[in-house]
PDB file of N, CA and C in Angstrom:
ATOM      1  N   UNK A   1       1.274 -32.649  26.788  1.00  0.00           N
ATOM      2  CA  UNK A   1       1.147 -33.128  25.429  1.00  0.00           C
ATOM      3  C   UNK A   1       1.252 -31.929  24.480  1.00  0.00           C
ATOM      4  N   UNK A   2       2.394 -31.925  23.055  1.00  0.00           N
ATOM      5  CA  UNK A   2       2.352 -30.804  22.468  1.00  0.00           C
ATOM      6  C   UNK A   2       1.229 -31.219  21.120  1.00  0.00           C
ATOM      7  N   UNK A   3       1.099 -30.184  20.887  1.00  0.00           N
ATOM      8  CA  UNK A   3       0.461 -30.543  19.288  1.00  0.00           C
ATOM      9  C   UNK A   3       1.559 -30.560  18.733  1.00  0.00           C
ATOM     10  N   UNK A   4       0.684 -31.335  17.860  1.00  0.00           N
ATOM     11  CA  UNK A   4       1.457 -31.497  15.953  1.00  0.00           C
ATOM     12  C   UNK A   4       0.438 -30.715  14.828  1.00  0.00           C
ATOM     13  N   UNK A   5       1.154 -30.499  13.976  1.00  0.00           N
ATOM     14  CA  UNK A   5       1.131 -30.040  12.810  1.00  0.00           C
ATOM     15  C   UNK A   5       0.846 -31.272  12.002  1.00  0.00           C
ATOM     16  N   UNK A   6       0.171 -31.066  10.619  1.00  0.00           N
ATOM     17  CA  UNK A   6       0.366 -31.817   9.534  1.00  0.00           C
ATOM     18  C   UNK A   6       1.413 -32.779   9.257  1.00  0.00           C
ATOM     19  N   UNK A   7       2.792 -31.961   9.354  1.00  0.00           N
ATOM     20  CA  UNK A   7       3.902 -32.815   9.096  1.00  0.00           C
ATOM     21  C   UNK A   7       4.058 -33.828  10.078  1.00  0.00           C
ATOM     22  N   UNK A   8       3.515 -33.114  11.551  1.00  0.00           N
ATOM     23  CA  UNK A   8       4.521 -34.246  12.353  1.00  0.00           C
ATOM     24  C   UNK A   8       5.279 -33.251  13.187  1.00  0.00           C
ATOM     25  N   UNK A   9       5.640 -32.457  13.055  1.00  0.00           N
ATOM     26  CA  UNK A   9       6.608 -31.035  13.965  1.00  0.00           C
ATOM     27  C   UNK A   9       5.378 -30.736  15.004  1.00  0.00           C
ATOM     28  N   UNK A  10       6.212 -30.504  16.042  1.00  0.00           N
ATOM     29  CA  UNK A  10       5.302 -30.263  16.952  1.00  0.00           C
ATOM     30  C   UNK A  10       4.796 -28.632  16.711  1.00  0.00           C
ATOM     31  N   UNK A  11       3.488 -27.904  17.408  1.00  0.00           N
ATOM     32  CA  UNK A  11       3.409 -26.455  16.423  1.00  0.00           C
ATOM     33  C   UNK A  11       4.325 -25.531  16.918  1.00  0.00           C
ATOM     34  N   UNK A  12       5.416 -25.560  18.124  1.00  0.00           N
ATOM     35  CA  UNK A  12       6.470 -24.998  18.488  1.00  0.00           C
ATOM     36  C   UNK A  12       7.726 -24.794  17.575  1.00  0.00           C
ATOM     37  N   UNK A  13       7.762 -25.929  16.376  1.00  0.00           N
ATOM     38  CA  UNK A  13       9.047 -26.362  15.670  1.00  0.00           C
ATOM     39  C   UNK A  13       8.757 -24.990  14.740  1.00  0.00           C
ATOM     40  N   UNK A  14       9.662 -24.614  14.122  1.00  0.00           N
ATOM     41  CA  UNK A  14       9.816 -23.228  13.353  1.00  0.00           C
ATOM     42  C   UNK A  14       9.981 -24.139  11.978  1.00  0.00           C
ATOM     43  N   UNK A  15       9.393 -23.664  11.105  1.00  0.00           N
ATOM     44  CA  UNK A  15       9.564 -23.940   9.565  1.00  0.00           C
ATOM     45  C   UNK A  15      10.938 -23.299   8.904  1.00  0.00           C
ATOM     46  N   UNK A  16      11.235 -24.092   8.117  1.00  0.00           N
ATOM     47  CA  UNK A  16      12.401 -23.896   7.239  1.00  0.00           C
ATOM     48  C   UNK A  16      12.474 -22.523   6.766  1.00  0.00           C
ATOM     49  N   UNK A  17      13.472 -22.037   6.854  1.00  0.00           N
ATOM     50  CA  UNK A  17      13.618 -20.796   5.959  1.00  0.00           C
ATOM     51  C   UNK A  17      13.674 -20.914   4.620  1.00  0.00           C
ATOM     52  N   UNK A  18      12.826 -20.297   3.862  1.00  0.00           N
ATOM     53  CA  UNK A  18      12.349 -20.324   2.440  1.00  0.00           C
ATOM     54  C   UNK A  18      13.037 -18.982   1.732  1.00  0.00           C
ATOM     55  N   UNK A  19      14.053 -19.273   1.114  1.00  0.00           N
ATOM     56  CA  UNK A  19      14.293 -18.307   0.033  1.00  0.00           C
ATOM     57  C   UNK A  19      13.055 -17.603  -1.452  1.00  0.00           C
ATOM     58  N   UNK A  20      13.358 -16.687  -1.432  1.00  0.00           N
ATOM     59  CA  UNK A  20      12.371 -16.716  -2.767  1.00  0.00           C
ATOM     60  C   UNK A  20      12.891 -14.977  -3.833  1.00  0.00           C
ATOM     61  N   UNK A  21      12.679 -16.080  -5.165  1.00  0.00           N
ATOM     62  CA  UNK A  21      13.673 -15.070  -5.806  1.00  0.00           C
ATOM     63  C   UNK A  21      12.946 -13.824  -6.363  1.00  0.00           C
ATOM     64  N   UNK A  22      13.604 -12.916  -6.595  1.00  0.00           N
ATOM     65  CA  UNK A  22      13.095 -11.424  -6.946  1.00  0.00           C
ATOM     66  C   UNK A  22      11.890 -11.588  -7.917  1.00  0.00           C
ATOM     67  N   UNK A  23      12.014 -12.041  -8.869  1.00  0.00           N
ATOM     68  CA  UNK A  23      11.246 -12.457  -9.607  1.00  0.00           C
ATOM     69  C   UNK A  23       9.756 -12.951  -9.163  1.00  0.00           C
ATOM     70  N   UNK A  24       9.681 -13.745  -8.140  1.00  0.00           N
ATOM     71  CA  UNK A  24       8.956 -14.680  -7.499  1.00  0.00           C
ATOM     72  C   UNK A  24       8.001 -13.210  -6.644  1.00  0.00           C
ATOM     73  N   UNK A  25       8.856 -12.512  -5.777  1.00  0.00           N
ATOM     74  CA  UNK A  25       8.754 -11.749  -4.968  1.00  0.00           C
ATOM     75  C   UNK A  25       7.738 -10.590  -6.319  1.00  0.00           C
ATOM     76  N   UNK A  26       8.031 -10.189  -7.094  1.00  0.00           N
ATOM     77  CA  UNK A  26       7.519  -9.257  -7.981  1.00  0.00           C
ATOM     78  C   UNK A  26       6.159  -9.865  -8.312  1.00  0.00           C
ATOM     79  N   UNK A  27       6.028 -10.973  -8.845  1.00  0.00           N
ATOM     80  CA  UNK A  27       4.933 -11.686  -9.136  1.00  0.00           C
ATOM     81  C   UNK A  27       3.694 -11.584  -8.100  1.00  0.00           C
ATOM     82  N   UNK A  28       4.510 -11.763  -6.896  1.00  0.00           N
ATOM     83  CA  UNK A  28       3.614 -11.579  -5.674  1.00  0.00           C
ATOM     84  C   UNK A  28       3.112 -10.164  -5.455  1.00  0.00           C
ATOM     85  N   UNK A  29       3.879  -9.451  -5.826  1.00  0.00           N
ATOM     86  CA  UNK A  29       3.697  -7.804  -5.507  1.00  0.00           C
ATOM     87  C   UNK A  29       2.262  -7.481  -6.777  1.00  0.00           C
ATOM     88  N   UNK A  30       2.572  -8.022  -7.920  1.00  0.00           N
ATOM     89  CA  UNK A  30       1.583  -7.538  -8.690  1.00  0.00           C
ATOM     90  C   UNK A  30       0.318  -8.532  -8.577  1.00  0.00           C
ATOM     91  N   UNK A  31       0.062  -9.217  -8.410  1.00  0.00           N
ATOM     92  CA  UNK A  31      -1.085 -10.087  -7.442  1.00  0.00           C
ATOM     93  C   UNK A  31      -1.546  -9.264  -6.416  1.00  0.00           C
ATOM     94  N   UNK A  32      -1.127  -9.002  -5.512  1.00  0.00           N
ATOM     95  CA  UNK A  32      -1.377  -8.523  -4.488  1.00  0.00           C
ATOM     96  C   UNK A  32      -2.241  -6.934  -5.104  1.00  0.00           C
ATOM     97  N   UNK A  33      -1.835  -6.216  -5.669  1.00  0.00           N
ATOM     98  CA  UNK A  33      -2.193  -4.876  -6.765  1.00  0.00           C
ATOM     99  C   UNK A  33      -3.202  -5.899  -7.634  1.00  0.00           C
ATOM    100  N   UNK A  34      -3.032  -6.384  -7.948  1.00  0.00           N
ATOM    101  CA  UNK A  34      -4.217  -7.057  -9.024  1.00  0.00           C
ATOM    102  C   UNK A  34      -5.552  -7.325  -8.270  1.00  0.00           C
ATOM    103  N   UNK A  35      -5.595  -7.856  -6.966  1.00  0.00           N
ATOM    104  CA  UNK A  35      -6.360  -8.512  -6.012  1.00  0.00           C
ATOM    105  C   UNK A  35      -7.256  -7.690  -5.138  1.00  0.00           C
ATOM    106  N   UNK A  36      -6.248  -6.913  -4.800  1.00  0.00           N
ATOM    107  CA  UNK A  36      -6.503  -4.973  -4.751  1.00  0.00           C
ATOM    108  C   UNK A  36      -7.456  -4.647  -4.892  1.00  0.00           C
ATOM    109  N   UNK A  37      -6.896  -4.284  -6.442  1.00  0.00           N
ATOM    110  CA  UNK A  37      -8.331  -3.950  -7.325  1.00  0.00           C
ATOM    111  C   UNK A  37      -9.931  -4.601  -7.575  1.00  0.00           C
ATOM    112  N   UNK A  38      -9.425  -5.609  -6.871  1.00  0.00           N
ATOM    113  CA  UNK A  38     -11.176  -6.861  -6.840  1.00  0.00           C
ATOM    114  C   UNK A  38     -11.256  -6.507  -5.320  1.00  0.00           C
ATOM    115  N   UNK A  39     -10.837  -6.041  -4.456  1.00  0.00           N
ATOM    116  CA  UNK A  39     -11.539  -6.165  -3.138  1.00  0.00           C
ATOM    117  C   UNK A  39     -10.630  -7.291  -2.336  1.00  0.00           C
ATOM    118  N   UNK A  40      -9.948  -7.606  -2.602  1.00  0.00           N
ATOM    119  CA  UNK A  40      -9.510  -8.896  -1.638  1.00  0.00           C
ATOM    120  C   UNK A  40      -8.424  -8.002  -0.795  1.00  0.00           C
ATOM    121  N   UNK A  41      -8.344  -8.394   0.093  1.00  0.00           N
ATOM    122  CA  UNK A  41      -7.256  -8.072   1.434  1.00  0.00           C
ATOM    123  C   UNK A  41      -5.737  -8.237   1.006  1.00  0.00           C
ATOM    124  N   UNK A  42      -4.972  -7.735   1.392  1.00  0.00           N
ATOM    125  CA  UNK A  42      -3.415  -8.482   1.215  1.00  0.00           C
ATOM    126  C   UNK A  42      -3.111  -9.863   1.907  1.00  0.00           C
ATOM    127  N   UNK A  43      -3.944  -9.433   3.127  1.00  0.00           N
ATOM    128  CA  UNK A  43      -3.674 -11.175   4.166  1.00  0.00           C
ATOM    129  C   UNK A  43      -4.263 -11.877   3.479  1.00  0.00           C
ATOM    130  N   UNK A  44      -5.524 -11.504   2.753  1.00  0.00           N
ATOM    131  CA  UNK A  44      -6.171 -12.907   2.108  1.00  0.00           C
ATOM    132  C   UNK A  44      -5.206 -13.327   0.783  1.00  0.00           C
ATOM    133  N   UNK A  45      -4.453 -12.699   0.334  1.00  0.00           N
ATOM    134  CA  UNK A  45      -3.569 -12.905  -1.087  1.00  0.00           C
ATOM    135  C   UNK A  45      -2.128 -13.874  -0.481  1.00  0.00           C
ATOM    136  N   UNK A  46      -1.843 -13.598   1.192  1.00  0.00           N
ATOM    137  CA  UNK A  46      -0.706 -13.841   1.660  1.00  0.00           C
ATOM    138  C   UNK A  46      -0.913 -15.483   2.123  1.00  0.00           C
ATOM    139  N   UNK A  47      -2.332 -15.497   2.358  1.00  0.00           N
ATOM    140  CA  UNK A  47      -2.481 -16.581   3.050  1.00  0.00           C
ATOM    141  C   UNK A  47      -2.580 -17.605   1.717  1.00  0.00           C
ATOM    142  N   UNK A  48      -2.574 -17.224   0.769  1.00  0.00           N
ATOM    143  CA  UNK A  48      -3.435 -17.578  -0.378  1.00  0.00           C
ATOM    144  C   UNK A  48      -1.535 -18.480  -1.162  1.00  0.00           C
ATOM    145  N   UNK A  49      -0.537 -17.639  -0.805  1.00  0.00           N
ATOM    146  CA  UNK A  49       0.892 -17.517  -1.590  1.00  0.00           C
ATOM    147  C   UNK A  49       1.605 -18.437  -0.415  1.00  0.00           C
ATOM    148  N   UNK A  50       0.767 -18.777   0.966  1.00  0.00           N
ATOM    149  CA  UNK A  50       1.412 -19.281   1.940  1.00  0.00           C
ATOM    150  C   UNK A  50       2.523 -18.204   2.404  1.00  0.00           C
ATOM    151  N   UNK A  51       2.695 -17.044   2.745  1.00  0.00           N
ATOM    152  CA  UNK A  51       3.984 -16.074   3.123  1.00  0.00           C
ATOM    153  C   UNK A  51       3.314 -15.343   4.095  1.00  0.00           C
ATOM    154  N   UNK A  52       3.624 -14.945   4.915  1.00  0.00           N
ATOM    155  CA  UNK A  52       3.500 -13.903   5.833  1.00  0.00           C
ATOM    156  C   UNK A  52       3.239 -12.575   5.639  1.00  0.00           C
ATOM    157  N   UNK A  53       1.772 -11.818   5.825  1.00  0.00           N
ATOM    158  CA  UNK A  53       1.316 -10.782   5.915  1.00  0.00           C
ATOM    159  C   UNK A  53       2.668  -9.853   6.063  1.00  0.00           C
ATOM    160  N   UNK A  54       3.068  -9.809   6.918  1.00  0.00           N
ATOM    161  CA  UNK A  54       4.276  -8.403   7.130  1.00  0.00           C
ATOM    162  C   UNK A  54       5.503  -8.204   6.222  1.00  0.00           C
ATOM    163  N   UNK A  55       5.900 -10.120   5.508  1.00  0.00           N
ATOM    164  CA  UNK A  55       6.376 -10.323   4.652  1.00  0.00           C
ATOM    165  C   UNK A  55       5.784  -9.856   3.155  1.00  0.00           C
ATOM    166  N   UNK A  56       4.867 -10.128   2.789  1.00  0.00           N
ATOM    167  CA  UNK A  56       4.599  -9.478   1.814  1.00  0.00           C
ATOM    168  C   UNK A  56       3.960  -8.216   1.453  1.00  0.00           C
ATOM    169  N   UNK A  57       3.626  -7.476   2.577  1.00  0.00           N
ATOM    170  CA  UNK A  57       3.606  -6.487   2.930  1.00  0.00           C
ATOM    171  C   UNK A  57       5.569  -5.200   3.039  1.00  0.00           C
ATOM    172  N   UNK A  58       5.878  -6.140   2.720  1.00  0.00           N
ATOM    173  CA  UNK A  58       7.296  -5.986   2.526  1.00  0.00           C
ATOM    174  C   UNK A  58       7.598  -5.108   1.543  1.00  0.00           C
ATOM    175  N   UNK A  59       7.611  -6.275   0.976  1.00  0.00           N
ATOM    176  CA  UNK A  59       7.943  -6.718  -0.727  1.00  0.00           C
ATOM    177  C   UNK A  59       6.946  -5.652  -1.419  1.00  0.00           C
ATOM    178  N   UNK A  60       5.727  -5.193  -1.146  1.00  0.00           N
ATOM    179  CA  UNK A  60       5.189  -4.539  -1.811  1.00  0.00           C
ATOM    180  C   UNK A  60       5.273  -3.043  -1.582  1.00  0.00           C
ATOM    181  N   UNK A  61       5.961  -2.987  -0.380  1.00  0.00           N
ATOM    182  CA  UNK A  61       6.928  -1.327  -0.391  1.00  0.00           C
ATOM    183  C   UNK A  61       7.848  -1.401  -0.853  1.00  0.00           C
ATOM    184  N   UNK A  62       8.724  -2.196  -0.965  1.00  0.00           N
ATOM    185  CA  UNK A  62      10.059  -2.674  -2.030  1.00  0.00           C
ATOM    186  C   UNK A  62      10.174  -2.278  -2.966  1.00  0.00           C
ATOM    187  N   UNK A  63       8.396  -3.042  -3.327  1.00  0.00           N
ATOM    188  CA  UNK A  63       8.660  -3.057  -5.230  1.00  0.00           C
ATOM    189  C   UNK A  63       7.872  -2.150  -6.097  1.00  0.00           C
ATOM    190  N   UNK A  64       6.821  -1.545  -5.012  1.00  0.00           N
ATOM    191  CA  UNK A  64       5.520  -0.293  -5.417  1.00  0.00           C
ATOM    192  C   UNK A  64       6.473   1.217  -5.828  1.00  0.00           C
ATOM    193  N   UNK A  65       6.474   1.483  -6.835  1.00  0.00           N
ATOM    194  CA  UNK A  65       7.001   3.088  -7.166  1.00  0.00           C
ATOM    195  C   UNK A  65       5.823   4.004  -7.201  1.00  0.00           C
ATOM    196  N   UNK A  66       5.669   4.794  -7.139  1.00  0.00           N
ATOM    197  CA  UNK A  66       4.513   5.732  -7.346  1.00  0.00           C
ATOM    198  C   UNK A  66       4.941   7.200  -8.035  1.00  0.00           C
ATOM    199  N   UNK A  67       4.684   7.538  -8.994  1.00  0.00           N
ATOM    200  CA  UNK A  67       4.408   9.046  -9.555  1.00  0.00           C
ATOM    201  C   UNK A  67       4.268   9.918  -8.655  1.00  0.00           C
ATOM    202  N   UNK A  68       5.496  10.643  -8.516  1.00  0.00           N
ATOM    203  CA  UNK A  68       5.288  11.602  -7.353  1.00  0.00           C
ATOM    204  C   UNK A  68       4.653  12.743  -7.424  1.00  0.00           C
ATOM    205  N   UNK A  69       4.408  13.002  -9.201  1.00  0.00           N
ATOM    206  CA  UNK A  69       3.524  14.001  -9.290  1.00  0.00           C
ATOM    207  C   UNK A  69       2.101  13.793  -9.057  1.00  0.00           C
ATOM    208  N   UNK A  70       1.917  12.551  -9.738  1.00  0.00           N
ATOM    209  CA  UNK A  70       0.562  12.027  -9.657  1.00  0.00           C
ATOM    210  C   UNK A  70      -0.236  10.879  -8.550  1.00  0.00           C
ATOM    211  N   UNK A  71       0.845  10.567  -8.100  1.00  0.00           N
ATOM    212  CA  UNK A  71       0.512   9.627  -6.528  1.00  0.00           C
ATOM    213  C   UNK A  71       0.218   8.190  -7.165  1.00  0.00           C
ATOM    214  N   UNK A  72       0.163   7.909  -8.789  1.00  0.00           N
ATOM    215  CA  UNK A  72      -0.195   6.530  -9.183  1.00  0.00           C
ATOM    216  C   UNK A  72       1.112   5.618  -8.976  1.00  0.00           C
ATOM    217  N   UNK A  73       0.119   4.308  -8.531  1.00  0.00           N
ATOM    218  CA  UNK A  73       1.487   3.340  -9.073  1.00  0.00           C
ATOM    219  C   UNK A  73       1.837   3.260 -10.282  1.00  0.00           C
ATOM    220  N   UNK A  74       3.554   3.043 -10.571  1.00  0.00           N
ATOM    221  CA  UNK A  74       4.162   3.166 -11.627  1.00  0.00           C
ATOM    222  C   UNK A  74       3.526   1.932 -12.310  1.00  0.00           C
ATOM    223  N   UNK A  75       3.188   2.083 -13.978  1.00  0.00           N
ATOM    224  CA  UNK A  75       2.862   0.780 -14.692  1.00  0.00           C
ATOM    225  C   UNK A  75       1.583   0.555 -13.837  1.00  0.00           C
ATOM    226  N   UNK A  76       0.869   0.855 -13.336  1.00  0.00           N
ATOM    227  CA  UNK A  76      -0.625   0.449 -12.845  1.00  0.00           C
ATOM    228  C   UNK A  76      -1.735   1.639 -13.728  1.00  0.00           C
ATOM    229  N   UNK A  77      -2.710   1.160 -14.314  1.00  0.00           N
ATOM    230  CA  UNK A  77      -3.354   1.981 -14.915  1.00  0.00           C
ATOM    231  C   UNK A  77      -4.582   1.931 -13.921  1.00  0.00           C
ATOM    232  N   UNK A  78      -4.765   3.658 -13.791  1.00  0.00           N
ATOM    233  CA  UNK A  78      -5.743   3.970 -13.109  1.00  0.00           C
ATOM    234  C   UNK A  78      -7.323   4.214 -13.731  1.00  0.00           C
ATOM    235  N   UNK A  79      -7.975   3.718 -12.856  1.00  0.00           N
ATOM    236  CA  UNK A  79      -9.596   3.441 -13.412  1.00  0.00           C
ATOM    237  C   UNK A  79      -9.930   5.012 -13.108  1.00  0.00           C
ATOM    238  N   UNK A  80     -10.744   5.459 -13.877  1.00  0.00           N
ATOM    239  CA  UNK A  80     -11.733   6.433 -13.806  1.00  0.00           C
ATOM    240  C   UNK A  80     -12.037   6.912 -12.188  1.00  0.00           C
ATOM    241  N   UNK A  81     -12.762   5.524 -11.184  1.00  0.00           N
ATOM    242  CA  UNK A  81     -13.234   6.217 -10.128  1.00  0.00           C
ATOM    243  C   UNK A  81     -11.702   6.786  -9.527  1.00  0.00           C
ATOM    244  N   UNK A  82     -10.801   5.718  -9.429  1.00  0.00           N
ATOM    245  CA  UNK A  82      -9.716   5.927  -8.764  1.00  0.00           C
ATOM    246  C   UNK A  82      -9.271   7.062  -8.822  1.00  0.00           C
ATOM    247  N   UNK A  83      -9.301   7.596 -10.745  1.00  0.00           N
ATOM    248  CA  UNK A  83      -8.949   9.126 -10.637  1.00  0.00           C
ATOM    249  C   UNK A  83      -9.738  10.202 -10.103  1.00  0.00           C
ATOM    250  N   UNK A  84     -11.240  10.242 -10.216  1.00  0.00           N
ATOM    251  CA  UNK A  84     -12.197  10.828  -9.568  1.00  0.00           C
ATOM    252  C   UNK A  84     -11.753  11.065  -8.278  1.00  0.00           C
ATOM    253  N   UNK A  85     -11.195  10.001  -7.053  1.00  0.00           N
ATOM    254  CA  UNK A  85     -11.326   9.432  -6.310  1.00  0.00           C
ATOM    255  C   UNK A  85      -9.869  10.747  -5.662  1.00  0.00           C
ATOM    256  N   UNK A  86      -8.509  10.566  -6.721  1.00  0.00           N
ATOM    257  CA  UNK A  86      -7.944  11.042  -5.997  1.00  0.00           C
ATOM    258  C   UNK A  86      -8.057  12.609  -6.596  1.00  0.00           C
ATOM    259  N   UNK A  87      -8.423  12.874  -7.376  1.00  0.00           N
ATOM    260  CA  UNK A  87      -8.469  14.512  -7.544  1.00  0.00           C
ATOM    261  C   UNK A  87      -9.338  15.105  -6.700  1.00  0.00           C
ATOM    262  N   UNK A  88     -10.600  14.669  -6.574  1.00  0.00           N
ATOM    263  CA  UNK A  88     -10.894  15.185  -5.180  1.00  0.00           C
ATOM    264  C   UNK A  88     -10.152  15.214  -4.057  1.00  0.00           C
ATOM    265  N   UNK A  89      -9.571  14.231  -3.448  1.00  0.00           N
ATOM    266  CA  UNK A  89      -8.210  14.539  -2.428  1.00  0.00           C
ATOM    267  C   UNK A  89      -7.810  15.524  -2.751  1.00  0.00           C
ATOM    268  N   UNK A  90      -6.936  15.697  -4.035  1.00  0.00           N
ATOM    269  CA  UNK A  90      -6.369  16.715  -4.431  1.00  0.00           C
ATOM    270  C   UNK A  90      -6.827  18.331  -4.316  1.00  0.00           C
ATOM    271  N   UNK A  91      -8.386  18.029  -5.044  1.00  0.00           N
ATOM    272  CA  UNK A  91      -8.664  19.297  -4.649  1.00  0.00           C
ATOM    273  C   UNK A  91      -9.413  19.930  -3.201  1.00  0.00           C
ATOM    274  N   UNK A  92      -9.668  18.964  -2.183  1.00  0.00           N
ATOM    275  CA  UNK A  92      -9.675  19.005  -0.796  1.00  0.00           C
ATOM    276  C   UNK A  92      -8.121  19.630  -0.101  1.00  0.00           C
ATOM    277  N   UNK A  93      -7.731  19.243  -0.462  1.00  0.00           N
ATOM    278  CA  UNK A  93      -6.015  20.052   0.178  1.00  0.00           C
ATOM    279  C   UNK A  93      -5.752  20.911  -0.588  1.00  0.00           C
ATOM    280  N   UNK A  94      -6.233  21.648  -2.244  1.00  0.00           N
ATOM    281  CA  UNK A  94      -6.188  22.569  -2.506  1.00  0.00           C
ATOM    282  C   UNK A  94      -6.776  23.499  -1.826  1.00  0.00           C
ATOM    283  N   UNK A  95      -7.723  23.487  -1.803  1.00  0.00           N
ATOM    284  CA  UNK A  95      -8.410  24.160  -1.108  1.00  0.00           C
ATOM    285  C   UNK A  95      -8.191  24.808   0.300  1.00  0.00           C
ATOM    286  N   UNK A  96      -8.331  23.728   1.328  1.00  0.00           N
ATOM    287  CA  UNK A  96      -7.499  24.117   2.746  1.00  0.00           C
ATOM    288  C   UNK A  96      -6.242  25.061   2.532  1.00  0.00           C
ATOM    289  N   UNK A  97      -5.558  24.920   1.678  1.00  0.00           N
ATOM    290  CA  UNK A  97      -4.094  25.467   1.428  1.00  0.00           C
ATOM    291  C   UNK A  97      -4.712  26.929   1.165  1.00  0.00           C
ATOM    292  N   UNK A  98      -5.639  27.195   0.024  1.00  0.00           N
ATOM    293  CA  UNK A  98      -5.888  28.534  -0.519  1.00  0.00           C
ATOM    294  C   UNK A  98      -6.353  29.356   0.618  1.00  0.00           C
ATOM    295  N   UNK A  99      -7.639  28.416   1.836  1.00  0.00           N
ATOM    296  CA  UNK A  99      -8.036  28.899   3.160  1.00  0.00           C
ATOM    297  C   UNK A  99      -6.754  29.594   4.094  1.00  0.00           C
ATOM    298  N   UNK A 100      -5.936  28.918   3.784  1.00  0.00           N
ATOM    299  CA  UNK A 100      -5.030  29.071   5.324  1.00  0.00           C
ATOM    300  C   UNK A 100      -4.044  29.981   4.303  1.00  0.00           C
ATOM    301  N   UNK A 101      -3.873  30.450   3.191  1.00  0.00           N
ATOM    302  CA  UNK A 101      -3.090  31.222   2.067  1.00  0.00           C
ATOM    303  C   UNK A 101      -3.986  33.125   2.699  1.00  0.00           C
ATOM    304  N   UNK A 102      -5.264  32.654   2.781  1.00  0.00           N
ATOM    305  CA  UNK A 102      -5.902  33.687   3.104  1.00  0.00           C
ATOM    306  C   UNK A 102      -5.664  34.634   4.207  1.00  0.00           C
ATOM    307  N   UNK A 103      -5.675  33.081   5.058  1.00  0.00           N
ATOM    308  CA  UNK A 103      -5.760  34.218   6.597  1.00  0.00           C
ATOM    309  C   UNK A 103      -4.389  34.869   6.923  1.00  0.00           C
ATOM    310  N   UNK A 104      -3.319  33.823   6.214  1.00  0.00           N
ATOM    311  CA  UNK A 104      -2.122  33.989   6.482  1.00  0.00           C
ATOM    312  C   UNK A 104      -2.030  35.912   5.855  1.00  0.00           C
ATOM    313  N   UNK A 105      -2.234  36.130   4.961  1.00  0.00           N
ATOM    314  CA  UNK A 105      -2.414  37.178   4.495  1.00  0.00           C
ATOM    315  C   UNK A 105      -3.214  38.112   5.227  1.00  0.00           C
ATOM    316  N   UNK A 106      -4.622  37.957   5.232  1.00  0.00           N
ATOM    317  CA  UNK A 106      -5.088  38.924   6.414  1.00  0.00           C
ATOM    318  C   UNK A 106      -4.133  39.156   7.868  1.00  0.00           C
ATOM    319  N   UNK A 107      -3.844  38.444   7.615  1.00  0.00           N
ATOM    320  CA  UNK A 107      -2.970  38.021   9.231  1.00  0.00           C
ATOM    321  C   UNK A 107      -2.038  39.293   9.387  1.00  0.00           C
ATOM    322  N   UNK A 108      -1.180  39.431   7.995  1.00  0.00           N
ATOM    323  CA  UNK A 108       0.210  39.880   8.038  1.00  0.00           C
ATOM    324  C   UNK A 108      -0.709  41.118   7.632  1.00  0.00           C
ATOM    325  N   UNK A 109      -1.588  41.713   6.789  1.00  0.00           N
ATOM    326  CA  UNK A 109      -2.085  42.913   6.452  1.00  0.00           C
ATOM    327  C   UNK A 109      -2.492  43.590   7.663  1.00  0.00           C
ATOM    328  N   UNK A 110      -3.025  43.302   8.763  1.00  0.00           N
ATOM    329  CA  UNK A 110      -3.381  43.970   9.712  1.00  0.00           C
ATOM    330  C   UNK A 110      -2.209  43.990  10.215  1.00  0.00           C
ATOM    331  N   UNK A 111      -1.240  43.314  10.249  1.00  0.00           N
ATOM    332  CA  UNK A 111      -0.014  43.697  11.122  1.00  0.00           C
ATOM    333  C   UNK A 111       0.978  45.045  10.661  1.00  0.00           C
ATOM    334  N   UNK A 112       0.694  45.103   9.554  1.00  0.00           N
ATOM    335  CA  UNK A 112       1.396  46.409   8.491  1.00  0.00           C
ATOM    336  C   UNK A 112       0.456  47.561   8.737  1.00  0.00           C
ATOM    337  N   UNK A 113      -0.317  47.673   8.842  1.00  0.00           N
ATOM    338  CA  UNK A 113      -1.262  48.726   9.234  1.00  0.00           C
ATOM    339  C   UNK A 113      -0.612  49.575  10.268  1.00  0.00           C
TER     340      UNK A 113
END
């Protein structure tokens, strides 16, 4: 005995392929960034749009630009902690860099000796 689904398809039958237009797809991308920002999951936004996690997980590398100087999403305004949040990153790998700037130098000074 197979199951059925809602419709009537047994749950083996594959669903229709669903087009969906750029537009549609963008809408979803900034939801998903909006939703983000409240704590909600992407699967919970996907399940929410009916589309597939990996699918819209897609679309939101597609359509996400980011400031390569600054690591923000393009057109996303960043909150206070967020910036807090990543300048510390920032200055955590400054740092390491200036460490390993050091030894690299001691390194080569004893070798000139």
């Amino acid at each position: 005995m197979t199951k059925r689904n809602r419709e009537g398809r047994s749950a083996a039958a594959k669903r229709e392929r669903r087009i969906f237009t750029e537009e549609y797809k963008q809408d979803a991308v900034r939801l998903v960034h909006e939703r983000r920002a409240a704590g909600e999951s992407l699967a919970q936004v996907a399940r929410e749009l009916d589309v597939g996690a990996d699918l819209l997980r897609s679309w939101v590398t597609k359509f996400t630009t980011r400031d390569e100087t600054t690591g923000v999403l393009a057109g996303m305004v960043e909150t206070p902690e967020q910036e807090l949040r990543r300048l510390r990153r920032e200055n955590a790998i400054l740092r390491q860099e200036r460490e390993f700037a050091k030894k690299v130098a001691a390194y080569f000074a004893k070798e000139s000796r």
